[in-house]
Structures are given as structure tokens and as C-alpha cells.
PDB file of N, CA and C in Angstrom:
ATOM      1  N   UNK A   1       0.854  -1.156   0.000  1.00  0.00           N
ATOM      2  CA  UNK A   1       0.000   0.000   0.000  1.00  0.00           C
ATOM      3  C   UNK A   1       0.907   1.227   0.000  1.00  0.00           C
ATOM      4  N   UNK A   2       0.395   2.444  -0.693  1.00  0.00           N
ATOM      5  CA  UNK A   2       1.457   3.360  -1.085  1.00  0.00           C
ATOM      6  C   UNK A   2       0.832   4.340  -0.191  1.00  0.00           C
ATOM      7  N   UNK A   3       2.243   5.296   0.632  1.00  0.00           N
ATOM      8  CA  UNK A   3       2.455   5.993   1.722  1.00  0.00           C
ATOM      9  C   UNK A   3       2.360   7.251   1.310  1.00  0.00           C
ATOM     10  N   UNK A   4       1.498   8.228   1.406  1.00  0.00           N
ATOM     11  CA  UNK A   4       1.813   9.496   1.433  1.00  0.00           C
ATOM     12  C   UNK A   4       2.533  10.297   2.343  1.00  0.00           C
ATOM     13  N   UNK A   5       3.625  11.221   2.699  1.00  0.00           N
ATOM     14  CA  UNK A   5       4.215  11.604   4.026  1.00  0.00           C
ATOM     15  C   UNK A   5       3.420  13.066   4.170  1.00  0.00           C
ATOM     16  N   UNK A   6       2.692  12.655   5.292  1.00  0.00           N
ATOM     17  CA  UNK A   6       2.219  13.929   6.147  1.00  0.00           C
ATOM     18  C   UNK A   6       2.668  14.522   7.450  1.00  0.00           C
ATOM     19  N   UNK A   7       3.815  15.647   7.604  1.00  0.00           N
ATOM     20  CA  UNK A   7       4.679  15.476   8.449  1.00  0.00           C
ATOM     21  C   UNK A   7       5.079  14.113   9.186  1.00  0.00           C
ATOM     22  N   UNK A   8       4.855  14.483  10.378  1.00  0.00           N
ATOM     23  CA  UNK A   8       5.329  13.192  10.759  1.00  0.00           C
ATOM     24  C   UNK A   8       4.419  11.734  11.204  1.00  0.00           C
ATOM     25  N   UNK A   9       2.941  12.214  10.038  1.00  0.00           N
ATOM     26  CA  UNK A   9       2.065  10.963  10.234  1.00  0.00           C
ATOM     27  C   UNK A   9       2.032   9.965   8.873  1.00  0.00           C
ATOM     28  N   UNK A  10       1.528   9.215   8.298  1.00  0.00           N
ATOM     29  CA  UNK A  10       1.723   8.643   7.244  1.00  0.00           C
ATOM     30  C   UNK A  10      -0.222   8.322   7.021  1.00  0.00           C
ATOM     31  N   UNK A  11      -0.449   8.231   5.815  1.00  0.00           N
ATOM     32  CA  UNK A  11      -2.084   7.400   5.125  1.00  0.00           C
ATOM     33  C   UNK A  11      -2.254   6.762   4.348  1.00  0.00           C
ATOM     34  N   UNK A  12      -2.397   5.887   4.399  1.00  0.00           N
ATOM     35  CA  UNK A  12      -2.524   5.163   2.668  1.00  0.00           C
ATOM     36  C   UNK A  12      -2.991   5.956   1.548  1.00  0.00           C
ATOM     37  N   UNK A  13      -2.732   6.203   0.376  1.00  0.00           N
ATOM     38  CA  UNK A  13      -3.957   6.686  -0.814  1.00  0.00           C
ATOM     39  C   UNK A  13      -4.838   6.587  -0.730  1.00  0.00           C
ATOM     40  N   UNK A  14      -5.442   7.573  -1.573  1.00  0.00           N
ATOM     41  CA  UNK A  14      -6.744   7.521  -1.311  1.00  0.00           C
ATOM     42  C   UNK A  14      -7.657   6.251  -1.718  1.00  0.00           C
ATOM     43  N   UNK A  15      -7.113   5.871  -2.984  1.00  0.00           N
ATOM     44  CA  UNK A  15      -7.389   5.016  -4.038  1.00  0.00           C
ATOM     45  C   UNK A  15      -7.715   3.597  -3.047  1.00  0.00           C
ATOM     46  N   UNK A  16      -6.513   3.098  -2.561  1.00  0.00           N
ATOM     47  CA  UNK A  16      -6.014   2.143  -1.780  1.00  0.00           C
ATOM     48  C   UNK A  16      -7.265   2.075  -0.361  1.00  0.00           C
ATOM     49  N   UNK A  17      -7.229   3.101   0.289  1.00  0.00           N
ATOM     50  CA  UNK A  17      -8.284   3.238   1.174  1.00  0.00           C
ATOM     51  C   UNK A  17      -9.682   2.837   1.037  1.00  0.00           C
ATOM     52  N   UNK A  18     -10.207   3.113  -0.541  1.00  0.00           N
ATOM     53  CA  UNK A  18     -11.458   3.174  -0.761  1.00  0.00           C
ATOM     54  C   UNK A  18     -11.697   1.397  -0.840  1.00  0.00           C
ATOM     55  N   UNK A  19     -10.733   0.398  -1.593  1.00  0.00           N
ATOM     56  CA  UNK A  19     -10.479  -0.478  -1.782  1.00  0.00           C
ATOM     57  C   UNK A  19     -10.941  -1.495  -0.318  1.00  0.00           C
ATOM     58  N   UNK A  20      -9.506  -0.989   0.936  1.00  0.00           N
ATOM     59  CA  UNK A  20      -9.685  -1.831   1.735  1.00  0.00           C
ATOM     60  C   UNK A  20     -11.085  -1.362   2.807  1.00  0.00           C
ATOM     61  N   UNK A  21     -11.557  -0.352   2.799  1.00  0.00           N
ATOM     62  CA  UNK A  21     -12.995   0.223   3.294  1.00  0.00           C
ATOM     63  C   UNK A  21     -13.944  -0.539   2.711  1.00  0.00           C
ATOM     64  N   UNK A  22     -14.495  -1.208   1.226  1.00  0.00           N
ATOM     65  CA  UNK A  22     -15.191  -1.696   0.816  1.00  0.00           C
ATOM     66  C   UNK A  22     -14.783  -3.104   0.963  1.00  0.00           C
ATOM     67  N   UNK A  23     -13.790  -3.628   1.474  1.00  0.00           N
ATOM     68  CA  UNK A  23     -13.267  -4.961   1.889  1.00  0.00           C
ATOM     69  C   UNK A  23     -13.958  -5.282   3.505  1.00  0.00           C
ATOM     70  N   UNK A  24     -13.976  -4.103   4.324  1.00  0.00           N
ATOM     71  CA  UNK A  24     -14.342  -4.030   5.453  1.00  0.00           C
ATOM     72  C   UNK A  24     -16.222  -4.058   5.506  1.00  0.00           C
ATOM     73  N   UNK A  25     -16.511  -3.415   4.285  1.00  0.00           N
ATOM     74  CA  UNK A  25     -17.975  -3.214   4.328  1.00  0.00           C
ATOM     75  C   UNK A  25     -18.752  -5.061   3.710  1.00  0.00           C
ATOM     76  N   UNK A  26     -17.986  -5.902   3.173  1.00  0.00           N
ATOM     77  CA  UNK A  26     -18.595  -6.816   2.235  1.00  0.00           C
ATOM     78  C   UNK A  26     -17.931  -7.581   3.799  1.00  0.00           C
ATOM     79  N   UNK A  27     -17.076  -7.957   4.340  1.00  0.00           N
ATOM     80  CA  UNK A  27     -16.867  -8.501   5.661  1.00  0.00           C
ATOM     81  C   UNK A  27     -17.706  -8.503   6.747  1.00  0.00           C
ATOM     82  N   UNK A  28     -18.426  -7.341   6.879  1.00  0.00           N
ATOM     83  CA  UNK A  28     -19.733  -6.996   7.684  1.00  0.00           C
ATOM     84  C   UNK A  28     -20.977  -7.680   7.357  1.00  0.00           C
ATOM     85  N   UNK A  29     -20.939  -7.274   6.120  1.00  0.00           N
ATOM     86  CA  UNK A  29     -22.160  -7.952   5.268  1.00  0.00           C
ATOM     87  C   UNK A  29     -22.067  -9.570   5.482  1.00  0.00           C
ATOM     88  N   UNK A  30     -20.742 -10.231   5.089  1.00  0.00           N
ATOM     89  CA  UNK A  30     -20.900 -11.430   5.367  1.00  0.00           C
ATOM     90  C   UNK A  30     -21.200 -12.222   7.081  1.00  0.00           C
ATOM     91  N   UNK A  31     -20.482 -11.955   7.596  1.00  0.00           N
ATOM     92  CA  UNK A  31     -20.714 -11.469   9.559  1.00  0.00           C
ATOM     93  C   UNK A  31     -22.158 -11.735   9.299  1.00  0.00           C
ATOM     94  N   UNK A  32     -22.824 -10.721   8.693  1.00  0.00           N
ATOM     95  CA  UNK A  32     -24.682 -10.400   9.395  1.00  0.00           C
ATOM     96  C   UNK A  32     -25.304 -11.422   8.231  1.00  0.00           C
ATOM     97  N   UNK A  33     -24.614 -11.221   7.441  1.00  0.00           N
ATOM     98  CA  UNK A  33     -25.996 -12.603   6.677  1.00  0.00           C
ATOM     99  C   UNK A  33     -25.746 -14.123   7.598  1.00  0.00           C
ATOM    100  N   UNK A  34     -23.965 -14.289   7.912  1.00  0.00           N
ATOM    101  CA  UNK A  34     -24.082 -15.661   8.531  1.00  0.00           C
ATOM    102  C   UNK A  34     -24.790 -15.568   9.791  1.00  0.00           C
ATOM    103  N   UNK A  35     -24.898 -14.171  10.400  1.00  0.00           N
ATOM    104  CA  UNK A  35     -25.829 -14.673  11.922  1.00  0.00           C
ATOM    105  C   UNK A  35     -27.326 -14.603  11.167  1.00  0.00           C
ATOM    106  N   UNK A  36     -27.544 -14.342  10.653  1.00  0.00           N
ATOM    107  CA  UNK A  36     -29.313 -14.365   9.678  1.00  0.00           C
ATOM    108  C   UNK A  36     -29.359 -15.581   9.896  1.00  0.00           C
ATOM    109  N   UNK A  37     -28.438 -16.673   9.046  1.00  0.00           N
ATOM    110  CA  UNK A  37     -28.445 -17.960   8.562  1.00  0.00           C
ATOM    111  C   UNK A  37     -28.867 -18.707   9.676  1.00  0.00           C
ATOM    112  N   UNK A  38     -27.689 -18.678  10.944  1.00  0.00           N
ATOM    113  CA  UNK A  38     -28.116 -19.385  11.768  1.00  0.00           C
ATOM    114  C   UNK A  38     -29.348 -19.159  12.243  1.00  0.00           C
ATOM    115  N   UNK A  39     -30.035 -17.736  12.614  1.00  0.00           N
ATOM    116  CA  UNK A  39     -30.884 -17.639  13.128  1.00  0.00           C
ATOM    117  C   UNK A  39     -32.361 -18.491  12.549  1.00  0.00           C
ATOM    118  N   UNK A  40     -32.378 -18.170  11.388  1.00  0.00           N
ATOM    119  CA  UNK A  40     -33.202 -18.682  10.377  1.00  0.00           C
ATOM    120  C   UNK A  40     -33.098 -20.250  10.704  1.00  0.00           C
ATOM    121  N   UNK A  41     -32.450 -21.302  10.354  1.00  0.00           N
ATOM    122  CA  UNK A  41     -31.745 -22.604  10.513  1.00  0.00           C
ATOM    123  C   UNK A  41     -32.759 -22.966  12.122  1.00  0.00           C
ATOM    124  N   UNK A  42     -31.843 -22.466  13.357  1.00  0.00           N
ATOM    125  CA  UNK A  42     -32.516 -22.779  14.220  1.00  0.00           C
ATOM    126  C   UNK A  42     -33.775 -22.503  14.068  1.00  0.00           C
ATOM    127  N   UNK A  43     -34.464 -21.174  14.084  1.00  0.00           N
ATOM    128  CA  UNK A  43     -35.903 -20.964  14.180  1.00  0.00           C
ATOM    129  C   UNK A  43     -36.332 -22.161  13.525  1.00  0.00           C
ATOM    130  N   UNK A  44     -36.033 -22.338  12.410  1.00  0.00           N
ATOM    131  CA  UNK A  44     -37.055 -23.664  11.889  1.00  0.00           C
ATOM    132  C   UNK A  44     -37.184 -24.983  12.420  1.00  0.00           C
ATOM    133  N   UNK A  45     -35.667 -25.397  12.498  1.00  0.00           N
ATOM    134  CA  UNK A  45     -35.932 -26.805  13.416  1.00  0.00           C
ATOM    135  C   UNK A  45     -36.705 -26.640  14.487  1.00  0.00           C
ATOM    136  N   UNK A  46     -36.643 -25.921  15.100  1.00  0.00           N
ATOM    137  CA  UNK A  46     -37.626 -25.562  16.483  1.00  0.00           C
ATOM    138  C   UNK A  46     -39.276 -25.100  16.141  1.00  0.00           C
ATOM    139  N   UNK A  47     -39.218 -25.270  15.113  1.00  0.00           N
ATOM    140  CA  UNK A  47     -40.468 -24.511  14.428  1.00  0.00           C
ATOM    141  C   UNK A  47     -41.527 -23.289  14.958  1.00  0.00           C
ATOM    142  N   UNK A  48     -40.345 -22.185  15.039  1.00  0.00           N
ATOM    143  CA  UNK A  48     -41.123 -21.393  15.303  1.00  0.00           C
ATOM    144  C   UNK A  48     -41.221 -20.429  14.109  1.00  0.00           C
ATOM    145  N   UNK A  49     -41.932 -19.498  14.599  1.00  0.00           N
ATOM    146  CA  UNK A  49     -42.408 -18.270  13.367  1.00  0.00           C
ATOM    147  C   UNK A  49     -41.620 -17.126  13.447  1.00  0.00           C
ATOM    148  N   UNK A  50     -41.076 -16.073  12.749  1.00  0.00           N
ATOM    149  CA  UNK A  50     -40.310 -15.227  13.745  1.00  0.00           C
ATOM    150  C   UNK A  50     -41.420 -14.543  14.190  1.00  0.00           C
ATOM    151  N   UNK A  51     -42.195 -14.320  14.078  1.00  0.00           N
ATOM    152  CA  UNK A  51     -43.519 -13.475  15.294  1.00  0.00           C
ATOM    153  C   UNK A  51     -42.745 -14.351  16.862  1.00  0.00           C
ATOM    154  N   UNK A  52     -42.954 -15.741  16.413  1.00  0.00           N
ATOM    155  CA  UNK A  52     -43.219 -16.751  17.650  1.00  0.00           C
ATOM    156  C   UNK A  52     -41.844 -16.279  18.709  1.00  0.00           C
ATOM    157  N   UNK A  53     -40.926 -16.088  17.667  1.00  0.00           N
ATOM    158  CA  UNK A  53     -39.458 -16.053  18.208  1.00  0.00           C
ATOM    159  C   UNK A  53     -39.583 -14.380  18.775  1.00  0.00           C
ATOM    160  N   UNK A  54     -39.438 -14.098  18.054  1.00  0.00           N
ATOM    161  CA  UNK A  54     -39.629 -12.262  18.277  1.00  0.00           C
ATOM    162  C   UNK A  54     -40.518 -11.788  19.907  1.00  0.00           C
ATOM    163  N   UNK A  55     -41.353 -12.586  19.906  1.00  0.00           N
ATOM    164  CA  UNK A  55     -42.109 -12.844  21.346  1.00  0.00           C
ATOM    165  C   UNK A  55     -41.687 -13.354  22.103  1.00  0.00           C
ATOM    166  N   UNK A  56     -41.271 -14.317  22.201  1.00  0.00           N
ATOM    167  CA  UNK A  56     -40.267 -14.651  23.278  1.00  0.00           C
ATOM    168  C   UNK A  56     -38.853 -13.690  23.726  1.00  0.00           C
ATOM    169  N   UNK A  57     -38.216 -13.109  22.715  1.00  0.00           N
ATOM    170  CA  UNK A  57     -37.439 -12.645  23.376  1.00  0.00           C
ATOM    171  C   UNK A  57     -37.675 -10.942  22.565  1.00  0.00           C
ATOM    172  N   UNK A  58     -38.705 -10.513  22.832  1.00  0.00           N
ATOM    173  CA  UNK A  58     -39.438  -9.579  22.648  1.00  0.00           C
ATOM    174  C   UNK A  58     -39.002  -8.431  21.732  1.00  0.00           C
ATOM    175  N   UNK A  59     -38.786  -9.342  20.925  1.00  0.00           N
ATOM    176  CA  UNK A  59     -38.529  -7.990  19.356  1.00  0.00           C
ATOM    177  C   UNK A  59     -39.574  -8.151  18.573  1.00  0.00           C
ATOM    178  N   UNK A  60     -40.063  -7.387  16.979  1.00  0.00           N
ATOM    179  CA  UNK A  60     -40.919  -7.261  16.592  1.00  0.00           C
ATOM    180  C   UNK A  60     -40.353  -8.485  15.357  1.00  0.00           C
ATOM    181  N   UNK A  61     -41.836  -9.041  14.517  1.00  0.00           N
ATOM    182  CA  UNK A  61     -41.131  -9.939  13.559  1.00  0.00           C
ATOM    183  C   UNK A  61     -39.979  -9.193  12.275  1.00  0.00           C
ATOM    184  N   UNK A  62     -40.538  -7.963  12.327  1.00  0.00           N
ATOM    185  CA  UNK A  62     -39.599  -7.360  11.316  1.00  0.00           C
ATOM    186  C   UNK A  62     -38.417  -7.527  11.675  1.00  0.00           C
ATOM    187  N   UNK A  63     -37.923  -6.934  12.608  1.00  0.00           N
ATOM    188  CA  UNK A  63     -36.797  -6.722  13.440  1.00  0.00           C
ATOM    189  C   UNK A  63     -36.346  -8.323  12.837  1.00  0.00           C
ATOM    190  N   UNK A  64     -36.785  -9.654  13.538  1.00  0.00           N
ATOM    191  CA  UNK A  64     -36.070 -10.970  12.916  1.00  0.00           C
ATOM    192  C   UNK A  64     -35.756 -11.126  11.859  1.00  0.00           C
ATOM    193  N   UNK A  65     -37.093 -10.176  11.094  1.00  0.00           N
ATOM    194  CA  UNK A  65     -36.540 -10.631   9.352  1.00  0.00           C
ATOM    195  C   UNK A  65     -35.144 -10.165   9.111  1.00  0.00           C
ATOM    196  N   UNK A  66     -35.189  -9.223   9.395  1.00  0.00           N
ATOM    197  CA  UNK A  66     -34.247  -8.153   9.270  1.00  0.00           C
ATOM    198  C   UNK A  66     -32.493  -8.329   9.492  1.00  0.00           C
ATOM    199  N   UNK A  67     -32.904  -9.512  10.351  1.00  0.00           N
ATOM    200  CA  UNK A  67     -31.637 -10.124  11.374  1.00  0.00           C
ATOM    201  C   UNK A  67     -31.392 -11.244  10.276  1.00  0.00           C
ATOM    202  N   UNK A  68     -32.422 -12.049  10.007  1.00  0.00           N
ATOM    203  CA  UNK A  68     -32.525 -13.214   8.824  1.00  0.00           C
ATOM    204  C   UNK A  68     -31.928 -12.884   7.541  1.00  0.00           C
ATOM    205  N   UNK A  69     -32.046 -11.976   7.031  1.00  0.00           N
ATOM    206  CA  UNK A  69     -32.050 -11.026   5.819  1.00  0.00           C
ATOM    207  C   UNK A  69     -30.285 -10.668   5.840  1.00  0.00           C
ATOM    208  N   UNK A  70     -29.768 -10.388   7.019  1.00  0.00           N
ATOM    209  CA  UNK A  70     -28.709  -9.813   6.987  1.00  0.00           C
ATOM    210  C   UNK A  70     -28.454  -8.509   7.246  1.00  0.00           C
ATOM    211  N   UNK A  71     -29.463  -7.358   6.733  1.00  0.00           N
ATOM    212  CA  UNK A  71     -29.953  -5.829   6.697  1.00  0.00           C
ATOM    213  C   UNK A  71     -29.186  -5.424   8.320  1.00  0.00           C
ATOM    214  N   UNK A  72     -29.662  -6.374   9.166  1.00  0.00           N
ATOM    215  CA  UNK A  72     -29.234  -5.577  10.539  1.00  0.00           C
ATOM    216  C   UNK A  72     -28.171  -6.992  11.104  1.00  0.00           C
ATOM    217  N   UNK A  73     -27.777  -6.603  12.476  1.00  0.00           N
ATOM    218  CA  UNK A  73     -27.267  -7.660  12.968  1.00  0.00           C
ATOM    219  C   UNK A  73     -27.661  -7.380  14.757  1.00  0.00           C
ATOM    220  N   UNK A  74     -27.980  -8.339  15.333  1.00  0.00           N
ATOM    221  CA  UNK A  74     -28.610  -7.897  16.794  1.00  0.00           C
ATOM    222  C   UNK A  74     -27.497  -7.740  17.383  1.00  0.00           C
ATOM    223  N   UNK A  75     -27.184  -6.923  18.895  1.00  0.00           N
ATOM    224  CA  UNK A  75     -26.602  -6.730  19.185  1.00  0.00           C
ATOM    225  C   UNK A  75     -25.644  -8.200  20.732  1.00  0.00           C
ATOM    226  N   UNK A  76     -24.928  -7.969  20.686  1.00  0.00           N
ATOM    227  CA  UNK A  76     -23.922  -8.971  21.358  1.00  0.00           C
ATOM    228  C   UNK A  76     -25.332  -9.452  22.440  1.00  0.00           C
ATOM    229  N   UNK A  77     -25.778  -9.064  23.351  1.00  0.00           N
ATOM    230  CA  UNK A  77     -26.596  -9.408  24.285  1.00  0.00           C
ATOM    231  C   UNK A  77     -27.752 -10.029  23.219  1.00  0.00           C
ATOM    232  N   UNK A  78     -28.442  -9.303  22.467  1.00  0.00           N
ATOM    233  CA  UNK A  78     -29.617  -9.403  22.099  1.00  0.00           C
ATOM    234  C   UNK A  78     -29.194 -11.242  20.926  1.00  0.00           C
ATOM    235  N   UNK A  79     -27.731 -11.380  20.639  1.00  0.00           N
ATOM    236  CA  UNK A  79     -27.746 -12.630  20.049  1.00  0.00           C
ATOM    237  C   UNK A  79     -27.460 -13.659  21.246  1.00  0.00           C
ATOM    238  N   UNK A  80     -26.883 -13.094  22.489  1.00  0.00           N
ATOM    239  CA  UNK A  80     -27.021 -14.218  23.408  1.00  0.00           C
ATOM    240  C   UNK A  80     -28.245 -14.675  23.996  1.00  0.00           C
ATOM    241  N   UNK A  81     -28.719 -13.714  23.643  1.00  0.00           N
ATOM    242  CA  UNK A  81     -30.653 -14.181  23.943  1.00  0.00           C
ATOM    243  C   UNK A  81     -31.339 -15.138  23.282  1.00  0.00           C
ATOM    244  N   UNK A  82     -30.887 -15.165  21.615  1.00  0.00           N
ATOM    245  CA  UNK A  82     -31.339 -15.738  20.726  1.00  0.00           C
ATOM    246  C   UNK A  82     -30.715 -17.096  20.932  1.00  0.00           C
ATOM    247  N   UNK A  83     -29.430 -17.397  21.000  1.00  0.00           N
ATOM    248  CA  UNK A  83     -28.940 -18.368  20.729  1.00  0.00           C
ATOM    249  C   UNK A  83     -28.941 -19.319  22.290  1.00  0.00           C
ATOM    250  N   UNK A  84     -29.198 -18.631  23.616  1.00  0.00           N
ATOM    251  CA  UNK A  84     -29.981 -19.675  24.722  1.00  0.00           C
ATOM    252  C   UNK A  84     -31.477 -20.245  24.432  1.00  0.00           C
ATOM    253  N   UNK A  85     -32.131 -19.344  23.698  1.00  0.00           N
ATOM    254  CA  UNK A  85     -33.935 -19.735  23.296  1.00  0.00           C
ATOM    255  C   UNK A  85     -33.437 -21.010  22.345  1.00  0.00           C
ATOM    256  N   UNK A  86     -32.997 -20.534  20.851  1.00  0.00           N
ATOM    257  CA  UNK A  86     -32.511 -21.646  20.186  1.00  0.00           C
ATOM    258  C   UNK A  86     -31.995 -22.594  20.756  1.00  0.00           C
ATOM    259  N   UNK A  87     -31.001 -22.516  21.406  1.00  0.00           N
ATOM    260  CA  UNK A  87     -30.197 -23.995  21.839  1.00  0.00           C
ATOM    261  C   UNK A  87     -31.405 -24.865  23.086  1.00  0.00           C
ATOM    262  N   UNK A  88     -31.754 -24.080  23.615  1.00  0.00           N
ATOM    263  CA  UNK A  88     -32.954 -24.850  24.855  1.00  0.00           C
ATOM    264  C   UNK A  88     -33.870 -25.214  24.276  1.00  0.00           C
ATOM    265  N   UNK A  89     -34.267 -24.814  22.522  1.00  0.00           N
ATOM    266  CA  UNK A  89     -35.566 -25.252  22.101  1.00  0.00           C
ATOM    267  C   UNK A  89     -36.834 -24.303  23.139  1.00  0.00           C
TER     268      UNK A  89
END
């Protein structure tokens, strides 16, 4: 990666930046679709609905789709919630 000298700090190009930023953004993306996956996966063996799921650990069904979908990703607590309901059935 090529160095521009800014006194005494250094940045990658710009070019170069935009590159590994959109490396970081498709990494995210993959992250939240694989927690979708699982979520999705379990919900079904357990056969619930995401309404069904969403009620239990009290989010709205959108909100699951949403998590399913990839669009969002729940937060650290809110997937340890998910994944004790899932694993206990």
C-alpha cells in the first residue's frame, strides 16, 4: 500500500483506502448474513415463526426478518438471547 508523508504521520492513498474500506464493508455484510443464517436454521428446526421467536425474546417480527435477511445484525446481548432460546428449544 502506497504511503503518502504527512509530516510526521503517514495514510494510505486515497485510491487504496477506498479499496480496503469496501473490503471491510462486504466482511460486515458477510458477519450479518451468517448470523441471519443461523438464526433462520434454528428458528425452523424448532419450528417457530419469527412473530413466535420475536415474542419470546421480545422484538418485533420485522426486526427478525431483518436479522434473517442480513440488513441488521442484533446486538452482542440481544444474540445471546437468541442463541440460549434456540439452543434450549
Amino acid at each position: 500500500m502506497g504511503l503518502i508523508l504527512l509530516g510526521k504521520y503517514h495514510r494510505p492513498k486515497q485510491n487504496n483506502l477506498k479499496s480496503n474500506l469496501s473490503m471491510s464493508v462486504n466482511d460486515k455484510d458477510d458477519v450479518a448474513q451468517g448470523i441471519g443464517d443461523y438464526i433462520y436454521h434454528y428458528r425452523l428446526i424448532f419450528g417457530l415463526t419469527q412473530e413466535q421467536l420475536g415474542i419470546i425474546i421480545t422484538a418485533s417480527q420485522s426486526q427478525v426478518s431483518r436479522w434473517e435477511h442480513g440488513v441488521n445484525k442484533p446486538t452482542k446481548l440481544r444474540l445471546e438471547e437468541i442463541m440460549r432460546v434456540l439452543k434450549n428449544g
